[in-house]
N, C-alpha and C. Protein backbone atom coordinates (compact mmCIF):
# COMPACT_ATOMS: atom_id res chain seq x y z
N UNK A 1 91.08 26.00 79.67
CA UNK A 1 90.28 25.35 78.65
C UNK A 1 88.79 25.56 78.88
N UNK A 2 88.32 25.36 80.28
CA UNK A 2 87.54 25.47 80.68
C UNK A 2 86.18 26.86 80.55
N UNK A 3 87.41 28.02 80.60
CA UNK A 3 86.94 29.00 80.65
C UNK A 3 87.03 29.95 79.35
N UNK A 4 87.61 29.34 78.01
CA UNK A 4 87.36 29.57 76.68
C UNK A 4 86.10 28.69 76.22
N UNK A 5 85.33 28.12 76.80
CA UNK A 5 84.51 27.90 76.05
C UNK A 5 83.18 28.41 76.53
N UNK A 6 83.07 28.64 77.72
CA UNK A 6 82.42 29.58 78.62
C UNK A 6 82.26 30.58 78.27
N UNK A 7 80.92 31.43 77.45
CA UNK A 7 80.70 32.88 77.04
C UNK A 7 80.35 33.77 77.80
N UNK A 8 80.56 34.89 78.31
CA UNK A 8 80.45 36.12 79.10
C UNK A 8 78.56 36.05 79.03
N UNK A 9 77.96 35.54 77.41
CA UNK A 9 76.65 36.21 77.27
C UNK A 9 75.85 34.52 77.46
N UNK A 10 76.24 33.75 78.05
CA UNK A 10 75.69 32.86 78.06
C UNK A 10 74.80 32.99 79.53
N UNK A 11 73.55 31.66 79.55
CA UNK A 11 73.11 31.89 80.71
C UNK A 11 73.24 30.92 81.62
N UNK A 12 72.58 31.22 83.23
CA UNK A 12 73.26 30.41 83.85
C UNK A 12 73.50 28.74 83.32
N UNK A 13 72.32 28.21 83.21
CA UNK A 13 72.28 26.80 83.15
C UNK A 13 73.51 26.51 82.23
N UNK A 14 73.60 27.47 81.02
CA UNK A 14 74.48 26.83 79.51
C UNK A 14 75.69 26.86 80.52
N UNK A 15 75.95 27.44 81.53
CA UNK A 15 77.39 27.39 82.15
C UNK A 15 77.67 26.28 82.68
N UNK A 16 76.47 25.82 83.52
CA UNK A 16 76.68 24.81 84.16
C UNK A 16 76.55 23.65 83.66
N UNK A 17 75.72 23.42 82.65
CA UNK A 17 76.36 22.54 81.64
C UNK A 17 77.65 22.34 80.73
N UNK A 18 78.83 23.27 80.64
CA UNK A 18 79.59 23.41 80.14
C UNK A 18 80.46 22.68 81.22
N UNK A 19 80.71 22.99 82.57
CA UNK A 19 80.54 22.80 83.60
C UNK A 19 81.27 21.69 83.74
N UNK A 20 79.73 20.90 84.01
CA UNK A 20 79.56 19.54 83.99
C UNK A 20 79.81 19.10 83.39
N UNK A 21 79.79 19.13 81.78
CA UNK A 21 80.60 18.02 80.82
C UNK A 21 81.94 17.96 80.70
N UNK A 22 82.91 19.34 81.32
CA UNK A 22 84.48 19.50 81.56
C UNK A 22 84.59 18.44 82.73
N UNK A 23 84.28 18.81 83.71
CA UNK A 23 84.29 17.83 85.01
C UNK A 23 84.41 16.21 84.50
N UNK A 24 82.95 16.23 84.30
CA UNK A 24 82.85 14.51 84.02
C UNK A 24 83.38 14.00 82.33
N UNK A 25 83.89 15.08 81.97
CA UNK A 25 84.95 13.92 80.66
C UNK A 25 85.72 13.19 81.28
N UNK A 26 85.28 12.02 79.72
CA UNK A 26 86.54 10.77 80.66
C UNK A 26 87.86 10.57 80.81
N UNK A 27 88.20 11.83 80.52
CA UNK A 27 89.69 11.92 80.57
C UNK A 27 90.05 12.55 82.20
N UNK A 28 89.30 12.81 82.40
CA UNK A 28 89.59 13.77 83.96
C UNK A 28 89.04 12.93 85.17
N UNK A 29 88.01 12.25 84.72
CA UNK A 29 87.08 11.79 86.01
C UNK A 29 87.54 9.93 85.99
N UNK A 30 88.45 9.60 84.49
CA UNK A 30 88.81 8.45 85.04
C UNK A 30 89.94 8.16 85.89
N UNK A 31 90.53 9.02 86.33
CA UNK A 31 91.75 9.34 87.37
C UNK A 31 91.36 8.45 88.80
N UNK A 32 90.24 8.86 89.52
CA UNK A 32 89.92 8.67 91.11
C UNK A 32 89.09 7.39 90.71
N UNK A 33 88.56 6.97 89.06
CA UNK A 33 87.78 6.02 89.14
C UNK A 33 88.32 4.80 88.81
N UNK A 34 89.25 4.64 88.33
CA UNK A 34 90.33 3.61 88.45
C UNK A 34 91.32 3.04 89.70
N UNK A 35 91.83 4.83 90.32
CA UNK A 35 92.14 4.48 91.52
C UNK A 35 91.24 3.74 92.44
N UNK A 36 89.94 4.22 92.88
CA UNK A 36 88.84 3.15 93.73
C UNK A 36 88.91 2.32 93.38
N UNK A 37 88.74 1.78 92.25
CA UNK A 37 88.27 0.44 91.72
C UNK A 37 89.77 -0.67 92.04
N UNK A 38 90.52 0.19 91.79
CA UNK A 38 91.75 -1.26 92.34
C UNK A 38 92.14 -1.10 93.43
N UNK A 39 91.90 0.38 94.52
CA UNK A 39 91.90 -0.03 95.71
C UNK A 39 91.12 -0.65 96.58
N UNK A 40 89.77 -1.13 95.92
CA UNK A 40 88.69 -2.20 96.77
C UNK A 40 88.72 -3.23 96.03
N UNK A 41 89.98 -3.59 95.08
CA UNK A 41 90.08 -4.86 94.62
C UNK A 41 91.43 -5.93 95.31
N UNK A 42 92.58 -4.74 95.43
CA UNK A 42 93.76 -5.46 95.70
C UNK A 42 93.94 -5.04 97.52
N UNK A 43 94.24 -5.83 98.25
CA UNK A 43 94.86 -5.07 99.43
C UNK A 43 95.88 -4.56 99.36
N UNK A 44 96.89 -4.77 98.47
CA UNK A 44 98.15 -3.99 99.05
C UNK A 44 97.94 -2.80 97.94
N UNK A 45 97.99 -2.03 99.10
CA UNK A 45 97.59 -0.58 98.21
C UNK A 45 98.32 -0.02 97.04
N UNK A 46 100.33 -0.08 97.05
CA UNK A 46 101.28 0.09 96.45
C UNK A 46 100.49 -0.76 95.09
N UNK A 47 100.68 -2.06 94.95
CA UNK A 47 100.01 -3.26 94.10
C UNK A 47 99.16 -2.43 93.38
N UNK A 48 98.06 -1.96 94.51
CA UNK A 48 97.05 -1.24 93.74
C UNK A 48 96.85 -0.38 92.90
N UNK A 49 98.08 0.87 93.50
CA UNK A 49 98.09 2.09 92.54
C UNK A 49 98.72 1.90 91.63
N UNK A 50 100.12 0.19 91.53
CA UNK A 50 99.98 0.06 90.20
C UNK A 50 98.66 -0.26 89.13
N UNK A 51 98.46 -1.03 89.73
CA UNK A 51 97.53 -1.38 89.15
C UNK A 51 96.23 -0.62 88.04
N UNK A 52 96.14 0.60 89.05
CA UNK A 52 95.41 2.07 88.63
C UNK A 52 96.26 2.92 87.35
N UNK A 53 97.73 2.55 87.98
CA UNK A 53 98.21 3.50 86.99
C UNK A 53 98.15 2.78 85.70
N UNK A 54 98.17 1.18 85.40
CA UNK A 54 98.59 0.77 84.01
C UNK A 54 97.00 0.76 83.57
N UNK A 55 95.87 1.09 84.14
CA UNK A 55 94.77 1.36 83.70
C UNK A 55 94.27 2.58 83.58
N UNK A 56 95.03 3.59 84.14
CA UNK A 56 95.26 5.04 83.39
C UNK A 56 95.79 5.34 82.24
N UNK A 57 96.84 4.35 82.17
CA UNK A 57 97.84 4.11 80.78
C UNK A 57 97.48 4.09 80.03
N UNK A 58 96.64 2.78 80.06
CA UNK A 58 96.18 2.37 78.31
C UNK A 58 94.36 3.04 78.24
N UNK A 59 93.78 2.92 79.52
CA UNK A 59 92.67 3.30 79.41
C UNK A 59 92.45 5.55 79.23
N UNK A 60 93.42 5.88 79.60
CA UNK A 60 93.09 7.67 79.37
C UNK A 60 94.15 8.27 78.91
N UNK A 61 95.90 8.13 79.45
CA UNK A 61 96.86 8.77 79.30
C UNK A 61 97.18 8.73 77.63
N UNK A 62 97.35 7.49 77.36
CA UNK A 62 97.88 7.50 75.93
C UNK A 62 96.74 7.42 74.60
N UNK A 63 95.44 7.57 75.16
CA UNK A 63 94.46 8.01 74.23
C UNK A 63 94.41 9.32 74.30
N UNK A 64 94.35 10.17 75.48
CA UNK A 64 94.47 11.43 75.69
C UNK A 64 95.55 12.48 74.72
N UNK A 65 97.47 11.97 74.83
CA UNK A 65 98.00 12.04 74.40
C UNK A 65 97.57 12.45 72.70
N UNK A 66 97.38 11.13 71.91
CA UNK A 66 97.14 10.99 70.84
C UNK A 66 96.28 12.21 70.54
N UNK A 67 94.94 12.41 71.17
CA UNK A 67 93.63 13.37 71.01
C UNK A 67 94.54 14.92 71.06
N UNK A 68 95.53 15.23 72.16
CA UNK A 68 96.28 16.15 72.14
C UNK A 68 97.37 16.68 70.93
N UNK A 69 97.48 15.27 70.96
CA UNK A 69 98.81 15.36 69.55
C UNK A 69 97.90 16.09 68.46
N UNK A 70 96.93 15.88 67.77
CA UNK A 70 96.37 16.19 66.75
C UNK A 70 95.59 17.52 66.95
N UNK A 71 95.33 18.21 68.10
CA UNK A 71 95.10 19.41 68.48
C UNK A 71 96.06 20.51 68.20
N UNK A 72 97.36 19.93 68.60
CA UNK A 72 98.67 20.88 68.36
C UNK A 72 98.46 20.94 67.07
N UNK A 73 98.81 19.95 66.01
CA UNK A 73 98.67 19.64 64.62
C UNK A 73 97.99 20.04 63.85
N UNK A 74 96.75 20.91 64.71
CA UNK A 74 95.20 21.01 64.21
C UNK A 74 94.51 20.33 63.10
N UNK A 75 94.82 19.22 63.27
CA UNK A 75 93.94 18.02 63.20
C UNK A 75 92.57 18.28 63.04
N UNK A 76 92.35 18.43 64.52
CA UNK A 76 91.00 18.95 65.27
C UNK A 76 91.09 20.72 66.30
N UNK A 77 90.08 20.96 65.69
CA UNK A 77 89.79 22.72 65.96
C UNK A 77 89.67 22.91 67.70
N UNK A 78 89.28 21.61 68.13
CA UNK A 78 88.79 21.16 69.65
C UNK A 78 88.98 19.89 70.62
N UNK A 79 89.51 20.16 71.42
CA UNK A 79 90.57 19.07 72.18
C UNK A 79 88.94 17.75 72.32
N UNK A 80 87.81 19.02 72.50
CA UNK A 80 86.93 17.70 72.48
C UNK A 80 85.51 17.15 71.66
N UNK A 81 86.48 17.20 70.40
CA UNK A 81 85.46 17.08 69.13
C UNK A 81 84.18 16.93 69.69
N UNK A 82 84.02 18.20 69.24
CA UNK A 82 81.95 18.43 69.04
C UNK A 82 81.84 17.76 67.25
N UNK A 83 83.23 17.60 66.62
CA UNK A 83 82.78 17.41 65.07
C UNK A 83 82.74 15.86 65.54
N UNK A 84 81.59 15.02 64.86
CA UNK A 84 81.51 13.75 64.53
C UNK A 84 83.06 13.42 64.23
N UNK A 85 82.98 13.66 62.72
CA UNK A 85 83.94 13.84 61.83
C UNK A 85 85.37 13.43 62.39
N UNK A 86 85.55 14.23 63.36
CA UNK A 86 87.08 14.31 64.11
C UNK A 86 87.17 13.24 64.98
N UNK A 87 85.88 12.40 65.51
CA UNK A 87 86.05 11.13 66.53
C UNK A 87 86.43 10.31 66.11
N UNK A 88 86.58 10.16 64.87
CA UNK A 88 86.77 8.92 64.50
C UNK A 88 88.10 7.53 64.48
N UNK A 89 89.28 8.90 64.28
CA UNK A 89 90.46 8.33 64.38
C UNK A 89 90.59 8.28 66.14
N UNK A 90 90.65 9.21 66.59
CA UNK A 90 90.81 9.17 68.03
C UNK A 90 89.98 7.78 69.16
N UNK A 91 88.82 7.54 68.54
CA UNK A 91 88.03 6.85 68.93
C UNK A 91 88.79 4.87 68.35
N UNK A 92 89.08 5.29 67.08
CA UNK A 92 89.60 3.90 66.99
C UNK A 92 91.27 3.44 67.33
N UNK A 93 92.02 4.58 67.87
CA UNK A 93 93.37 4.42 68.60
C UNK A 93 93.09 4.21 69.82
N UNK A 94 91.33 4.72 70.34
CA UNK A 94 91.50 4.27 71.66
C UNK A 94 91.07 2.93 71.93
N UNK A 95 90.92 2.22 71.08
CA UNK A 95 90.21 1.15 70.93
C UNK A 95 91.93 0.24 70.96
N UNK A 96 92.11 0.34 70.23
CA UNK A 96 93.36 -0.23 69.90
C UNK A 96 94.73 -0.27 71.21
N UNK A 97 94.12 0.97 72.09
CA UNK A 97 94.94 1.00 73.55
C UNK A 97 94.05 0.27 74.26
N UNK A 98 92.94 0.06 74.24
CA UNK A 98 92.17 -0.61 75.07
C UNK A 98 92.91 -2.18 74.88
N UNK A 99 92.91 -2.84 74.27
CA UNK A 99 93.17 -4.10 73.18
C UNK A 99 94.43 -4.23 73.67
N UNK A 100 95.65 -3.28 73.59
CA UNK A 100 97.01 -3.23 74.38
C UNK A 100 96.51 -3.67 75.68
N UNK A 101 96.20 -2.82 76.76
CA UNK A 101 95.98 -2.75 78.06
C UNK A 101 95.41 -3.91 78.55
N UNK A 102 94.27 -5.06 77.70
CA UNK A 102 93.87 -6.28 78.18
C UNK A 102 94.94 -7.45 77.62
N UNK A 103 96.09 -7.13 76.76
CA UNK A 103 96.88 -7.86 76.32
C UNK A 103 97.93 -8.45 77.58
N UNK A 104 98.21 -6.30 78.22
CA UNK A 104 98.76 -6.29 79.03
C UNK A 104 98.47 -6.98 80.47
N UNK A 105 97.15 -6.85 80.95
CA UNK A 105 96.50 -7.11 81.95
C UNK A 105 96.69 -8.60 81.97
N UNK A 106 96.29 -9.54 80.77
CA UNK A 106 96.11 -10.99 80.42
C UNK A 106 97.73 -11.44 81.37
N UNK A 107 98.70 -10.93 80.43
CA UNK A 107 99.80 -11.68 80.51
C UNK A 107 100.44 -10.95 81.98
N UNK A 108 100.28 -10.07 82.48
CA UNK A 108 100.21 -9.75 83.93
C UNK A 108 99.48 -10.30 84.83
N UNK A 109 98.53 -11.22 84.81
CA UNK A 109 97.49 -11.76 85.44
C UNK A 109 96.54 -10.68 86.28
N UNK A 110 96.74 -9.76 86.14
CA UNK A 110 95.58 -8.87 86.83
C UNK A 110 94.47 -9.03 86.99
N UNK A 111 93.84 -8.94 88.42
CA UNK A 111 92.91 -8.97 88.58
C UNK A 111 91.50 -8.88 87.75
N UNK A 112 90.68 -10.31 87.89
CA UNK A 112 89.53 -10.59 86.69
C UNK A 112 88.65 -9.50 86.40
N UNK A 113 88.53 -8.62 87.55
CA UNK A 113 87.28 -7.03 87.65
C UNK A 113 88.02 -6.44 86.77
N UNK A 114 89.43 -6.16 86.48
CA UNK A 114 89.99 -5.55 85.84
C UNK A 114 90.25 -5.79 84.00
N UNK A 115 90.20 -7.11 84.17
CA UNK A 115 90.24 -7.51 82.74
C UNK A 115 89.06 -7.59 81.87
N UNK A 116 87.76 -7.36 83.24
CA UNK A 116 86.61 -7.56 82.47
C UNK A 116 85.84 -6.63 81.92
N UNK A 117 86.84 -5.20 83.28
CA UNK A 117 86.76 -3.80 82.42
C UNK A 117 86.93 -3.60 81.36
N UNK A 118 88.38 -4.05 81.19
CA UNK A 118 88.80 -3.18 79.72
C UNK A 118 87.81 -4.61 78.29
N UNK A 119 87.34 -5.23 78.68
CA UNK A 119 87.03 -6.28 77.74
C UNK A 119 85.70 -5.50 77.43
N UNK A 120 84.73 -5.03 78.41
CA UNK A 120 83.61 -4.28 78.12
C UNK A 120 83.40 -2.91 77.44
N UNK A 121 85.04 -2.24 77.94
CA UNK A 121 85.45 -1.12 77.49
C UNK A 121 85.60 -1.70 75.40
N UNK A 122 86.05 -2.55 75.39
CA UNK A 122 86.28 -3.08 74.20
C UNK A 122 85.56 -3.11 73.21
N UNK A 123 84.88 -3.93 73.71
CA UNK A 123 83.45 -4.20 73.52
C UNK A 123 82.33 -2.81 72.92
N UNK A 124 82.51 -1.86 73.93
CA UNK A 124 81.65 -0.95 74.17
C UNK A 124 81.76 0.34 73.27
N UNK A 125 83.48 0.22 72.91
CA UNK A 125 84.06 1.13 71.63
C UNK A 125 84.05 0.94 70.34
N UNK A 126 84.13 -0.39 70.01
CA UNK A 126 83.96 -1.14 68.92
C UNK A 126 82.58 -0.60 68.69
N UNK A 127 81.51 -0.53 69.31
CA UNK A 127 79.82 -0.34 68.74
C UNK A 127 80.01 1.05 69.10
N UNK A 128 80.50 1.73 69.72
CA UNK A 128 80.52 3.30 69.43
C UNK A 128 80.96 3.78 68.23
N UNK A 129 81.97 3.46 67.77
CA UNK A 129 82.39 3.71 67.42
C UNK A 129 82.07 3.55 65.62
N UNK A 130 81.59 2.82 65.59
CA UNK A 130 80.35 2.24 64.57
C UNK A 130 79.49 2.90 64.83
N UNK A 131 78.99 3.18 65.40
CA UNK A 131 77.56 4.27 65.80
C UNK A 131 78.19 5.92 65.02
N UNK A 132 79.39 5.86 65.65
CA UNK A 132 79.88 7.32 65.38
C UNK A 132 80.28 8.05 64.12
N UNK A 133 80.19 7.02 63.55
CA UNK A 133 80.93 6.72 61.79
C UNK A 133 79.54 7.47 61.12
N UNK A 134 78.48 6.98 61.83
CA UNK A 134 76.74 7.46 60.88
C UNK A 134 75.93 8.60 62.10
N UNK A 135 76.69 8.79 62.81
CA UNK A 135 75.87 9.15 63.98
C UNK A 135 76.27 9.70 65.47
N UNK A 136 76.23 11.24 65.65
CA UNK A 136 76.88 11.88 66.98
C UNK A 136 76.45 10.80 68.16
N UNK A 137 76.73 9.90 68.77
CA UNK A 137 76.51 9.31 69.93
C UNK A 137 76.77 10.59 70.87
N UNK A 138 76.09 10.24 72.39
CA UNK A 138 76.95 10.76 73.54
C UNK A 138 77.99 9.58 74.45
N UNK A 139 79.24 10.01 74.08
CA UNK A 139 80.13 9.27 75.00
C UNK A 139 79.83 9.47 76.46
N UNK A 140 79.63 11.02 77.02
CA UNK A 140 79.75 11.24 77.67
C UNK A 140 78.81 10.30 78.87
N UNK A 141 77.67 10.28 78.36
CA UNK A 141 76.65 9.52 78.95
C UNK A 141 76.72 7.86 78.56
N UNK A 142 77.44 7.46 77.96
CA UNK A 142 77.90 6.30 77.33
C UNK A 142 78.72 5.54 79.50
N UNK A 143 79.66 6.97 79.06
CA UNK A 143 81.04 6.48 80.10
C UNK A 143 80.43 6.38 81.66
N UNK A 144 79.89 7.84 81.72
CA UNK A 144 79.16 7.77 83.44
C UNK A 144 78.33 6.26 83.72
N UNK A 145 77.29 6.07 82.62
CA UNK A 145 76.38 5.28 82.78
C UNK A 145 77.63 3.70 83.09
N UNK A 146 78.66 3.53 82.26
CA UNK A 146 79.33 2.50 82.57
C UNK A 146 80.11 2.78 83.95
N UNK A 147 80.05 3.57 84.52
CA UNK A 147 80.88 4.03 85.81
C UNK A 147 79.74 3.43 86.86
N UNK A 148 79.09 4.03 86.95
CA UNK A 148 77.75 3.80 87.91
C UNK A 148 77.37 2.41 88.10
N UNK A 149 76.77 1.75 87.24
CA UNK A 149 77.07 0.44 87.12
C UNK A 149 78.27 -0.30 87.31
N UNK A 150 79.36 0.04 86.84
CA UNK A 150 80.29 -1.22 87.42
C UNK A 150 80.73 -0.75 89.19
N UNK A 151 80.37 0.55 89.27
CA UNK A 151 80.73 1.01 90.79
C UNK A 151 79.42 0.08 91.81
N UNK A 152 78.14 0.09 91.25
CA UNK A 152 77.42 -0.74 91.88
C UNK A 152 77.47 -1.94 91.96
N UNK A 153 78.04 -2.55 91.02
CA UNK A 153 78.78 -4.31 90.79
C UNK A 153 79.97 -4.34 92.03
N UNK A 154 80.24 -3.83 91.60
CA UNK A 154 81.83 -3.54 92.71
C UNK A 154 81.49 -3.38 94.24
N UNK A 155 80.89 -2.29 94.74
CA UNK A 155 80.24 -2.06 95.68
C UNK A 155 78.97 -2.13 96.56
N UNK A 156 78.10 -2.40 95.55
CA UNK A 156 76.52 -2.51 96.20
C UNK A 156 75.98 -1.95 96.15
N UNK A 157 74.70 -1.99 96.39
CA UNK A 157 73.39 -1.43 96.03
C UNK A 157 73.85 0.43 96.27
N UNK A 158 74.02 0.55 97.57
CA UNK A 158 74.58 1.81 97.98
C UNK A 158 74.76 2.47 96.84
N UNK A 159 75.42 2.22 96.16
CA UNK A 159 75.63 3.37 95.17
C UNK A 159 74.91 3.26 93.87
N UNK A 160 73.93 2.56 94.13
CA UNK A 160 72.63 3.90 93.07
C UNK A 160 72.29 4.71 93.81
N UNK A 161 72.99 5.59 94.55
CA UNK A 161 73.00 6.86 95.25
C UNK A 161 73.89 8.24 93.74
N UNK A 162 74.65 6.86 93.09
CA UNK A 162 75.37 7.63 91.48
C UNK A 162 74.24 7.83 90.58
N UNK A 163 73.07 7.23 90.35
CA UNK A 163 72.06 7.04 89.46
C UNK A 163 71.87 8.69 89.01
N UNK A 164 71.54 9.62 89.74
CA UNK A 164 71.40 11.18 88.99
C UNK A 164 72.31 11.54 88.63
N UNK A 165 73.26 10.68 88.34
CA UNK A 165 74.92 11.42 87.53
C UNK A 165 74.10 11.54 85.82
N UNK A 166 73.45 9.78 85.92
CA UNK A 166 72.94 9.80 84.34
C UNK A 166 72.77 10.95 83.56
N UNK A 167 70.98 11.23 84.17
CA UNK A 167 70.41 12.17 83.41
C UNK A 167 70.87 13.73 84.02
N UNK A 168 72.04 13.85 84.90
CA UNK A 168 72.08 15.25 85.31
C UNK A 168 73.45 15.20 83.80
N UNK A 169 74.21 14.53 83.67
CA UNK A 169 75.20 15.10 82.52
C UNK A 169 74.87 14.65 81.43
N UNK A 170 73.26 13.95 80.96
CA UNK A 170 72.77 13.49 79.62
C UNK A 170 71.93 15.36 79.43
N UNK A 171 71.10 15.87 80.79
CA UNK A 171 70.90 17.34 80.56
C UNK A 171 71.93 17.74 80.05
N UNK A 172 73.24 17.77 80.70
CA UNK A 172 74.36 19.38 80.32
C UNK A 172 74.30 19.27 78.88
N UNK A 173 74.83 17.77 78.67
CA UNK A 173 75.23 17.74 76.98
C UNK A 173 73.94 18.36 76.04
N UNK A 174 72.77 18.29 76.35
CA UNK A 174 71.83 18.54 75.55
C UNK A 174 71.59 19.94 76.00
N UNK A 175 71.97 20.30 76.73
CA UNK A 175 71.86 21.98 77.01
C UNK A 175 73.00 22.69 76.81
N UNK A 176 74.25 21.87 76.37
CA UNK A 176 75.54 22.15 75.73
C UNK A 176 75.23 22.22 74.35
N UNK A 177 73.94 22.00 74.08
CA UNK A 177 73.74 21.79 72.42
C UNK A 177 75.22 20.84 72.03
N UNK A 178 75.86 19.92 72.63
CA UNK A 178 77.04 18.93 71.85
C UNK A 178 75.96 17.66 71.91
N UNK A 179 74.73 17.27 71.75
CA UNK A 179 73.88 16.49 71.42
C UNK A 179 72.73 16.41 71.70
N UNK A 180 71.95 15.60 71.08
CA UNK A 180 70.76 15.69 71.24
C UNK A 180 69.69 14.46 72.18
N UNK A 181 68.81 14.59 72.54
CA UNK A 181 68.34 13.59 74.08
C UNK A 181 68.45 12.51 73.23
N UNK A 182 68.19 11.46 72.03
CA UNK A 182 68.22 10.73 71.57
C UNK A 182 69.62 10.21 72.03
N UNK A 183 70.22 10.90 71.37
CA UNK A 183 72.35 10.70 71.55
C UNK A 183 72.32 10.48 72.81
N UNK A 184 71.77 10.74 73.54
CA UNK A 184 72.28 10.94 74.67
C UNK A 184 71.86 9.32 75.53
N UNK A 185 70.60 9.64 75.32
CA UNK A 185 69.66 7.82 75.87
C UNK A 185 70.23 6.99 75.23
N UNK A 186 70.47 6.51 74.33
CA UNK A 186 71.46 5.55 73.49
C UNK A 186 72.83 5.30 73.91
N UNK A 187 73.33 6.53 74.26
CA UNK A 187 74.84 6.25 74.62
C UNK A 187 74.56 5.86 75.95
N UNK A 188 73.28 5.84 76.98
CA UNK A 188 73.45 5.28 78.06
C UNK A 188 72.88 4.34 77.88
N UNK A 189 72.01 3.63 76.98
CA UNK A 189 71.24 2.67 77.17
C UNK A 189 72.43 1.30 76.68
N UNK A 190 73.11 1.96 75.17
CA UNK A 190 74.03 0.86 75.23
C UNK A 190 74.96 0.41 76.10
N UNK A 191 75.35 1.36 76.80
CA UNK A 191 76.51 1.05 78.33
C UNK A 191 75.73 -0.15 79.08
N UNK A 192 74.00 0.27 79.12
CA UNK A 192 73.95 -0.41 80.24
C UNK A 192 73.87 -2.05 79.65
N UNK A 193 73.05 -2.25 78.37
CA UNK A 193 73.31 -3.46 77.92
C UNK A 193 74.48 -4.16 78.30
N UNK A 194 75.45 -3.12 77.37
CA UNK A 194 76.88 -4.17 77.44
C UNK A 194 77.15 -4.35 79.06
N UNK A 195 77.04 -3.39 80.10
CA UNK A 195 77.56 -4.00 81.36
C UNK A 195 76.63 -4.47 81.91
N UNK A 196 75.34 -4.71 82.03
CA UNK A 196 74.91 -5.74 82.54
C UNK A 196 75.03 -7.20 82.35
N UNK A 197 74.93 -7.29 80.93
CA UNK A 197 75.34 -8.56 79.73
C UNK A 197 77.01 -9.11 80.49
N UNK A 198 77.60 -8.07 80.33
CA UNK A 198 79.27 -8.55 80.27
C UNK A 198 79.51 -8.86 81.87
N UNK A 199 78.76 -7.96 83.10
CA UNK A 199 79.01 -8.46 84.43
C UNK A 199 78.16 -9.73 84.85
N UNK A 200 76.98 -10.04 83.83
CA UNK A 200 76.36 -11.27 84.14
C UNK A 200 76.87 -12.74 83.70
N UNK A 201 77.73 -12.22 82.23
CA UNK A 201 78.40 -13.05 82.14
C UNK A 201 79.70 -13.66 82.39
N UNK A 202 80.38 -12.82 83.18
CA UNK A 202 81.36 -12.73 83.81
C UNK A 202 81.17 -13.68 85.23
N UNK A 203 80.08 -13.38 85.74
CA UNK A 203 79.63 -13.69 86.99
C UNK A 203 79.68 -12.76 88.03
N UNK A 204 79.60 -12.14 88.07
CA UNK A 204 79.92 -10.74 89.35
C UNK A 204 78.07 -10.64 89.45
N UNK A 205 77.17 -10.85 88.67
CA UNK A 205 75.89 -10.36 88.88
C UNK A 205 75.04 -11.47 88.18
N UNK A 206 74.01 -11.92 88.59
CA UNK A 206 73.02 -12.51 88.14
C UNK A 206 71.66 -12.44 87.78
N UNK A 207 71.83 -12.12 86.40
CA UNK A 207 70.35 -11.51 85.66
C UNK A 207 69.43 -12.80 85.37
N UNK A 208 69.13 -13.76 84.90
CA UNK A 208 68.88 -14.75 84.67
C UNK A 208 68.39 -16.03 85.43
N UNK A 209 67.44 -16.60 86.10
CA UNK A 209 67.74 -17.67 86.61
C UNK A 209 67.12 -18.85 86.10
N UNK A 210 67.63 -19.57 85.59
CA UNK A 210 66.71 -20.75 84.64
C UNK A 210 66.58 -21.88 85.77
């Protein structure tokens, strides 16, 4: 996949932006980032990788699926709509697995970091997705920027050592020509709203002190 979209006459950088936005889609990079996140939540590790997997489930596998299904179908010309146009359905089934997965999580009692994920994830698609209806957002920089942040909620300061993930894959996309720096600051600026907002109100972080 990788290497069909990759041109023989392209130059270096356009590669490595191509690159980088294969790598860090959220279909690939939420694999190890779900796994961490419930193995520094649960001790029993087994527990855990369930835990990872029913948040692979509803959060990548069966949105993925769907995005695939309509590729075969040709639906869509590109597994990863550069068309506005084509996000739209895909974007609101994933919304709708999101919505499953905290249904699921609720009545499983899973862990609160976990429920408060997919609630932000919720949250965070619903206004994309509305954005996307009038307007190319960048997901891509949408998703990292929510990674980074809840990895620093989770973990600690330490990891704004992630902070150049931002603007190194808000560059690719805009040197991918799949958006423009506007799209791109927006899709991170709203991440960070909603997860600062949603981990402050959650309680995991304290923005506020009256």
């Amino acid at each position: 996949m990788i290497k069909e979209s990759i041109k023989p006459n392209m130059s270096q950088s356009e590669k490595w932006a191509k690159i980088i936005s294969f790598v860090f889609d959220g279909s690939f990079i939420s694999i190890p980032i779900f796994i961490i996140i419930c193995m520094v939540l649960v001790e029993d590790k087994m527990a855990a990788l369930n835990w990872a997997m029913l948040c692979l489930l509803f959060g990548m596998i069966i949105p993925f699926i769907y995005v695939f299904f309509l590729y075969r179908k040709n639906k869509i010309l590109d597994i990863h709509m550069p068309d506005r146009n084509n996000r739209m359905k895909p974007m609101i089934f994933t919304l709708i697995s999101y919505i499953t997965g905290f249904t699921v999580f609720y009545l499983l009692k899973a862990p609160f970091f976990l429920k408060t994920i997919f609630v932000l994830s919720i949250i965070s698609t619903s206004i994309l997705t509305i954005i996307t209806h009038y307007w190319k957002i960048s997901l891509h920089a949408s998703w990292i920027t929510f990674i980074v942040i809840t990895f620093n909620v989770l973990l600690g300061p330490w990891m704004l050592l992630l902070m150049p993930l931002i603007p190194i894959i808000g560059w690719a996309r805009v040197r991918a020509k799949r958006h423009t720096t506007p799209q791109v600051v927006l899709g991170a600026g709203i991440s960070s709203i909603i997860c600062f907002l949603g981990y402050h109100f959650s309680g995991f972080i304290t923005l506020f002190r009256w």
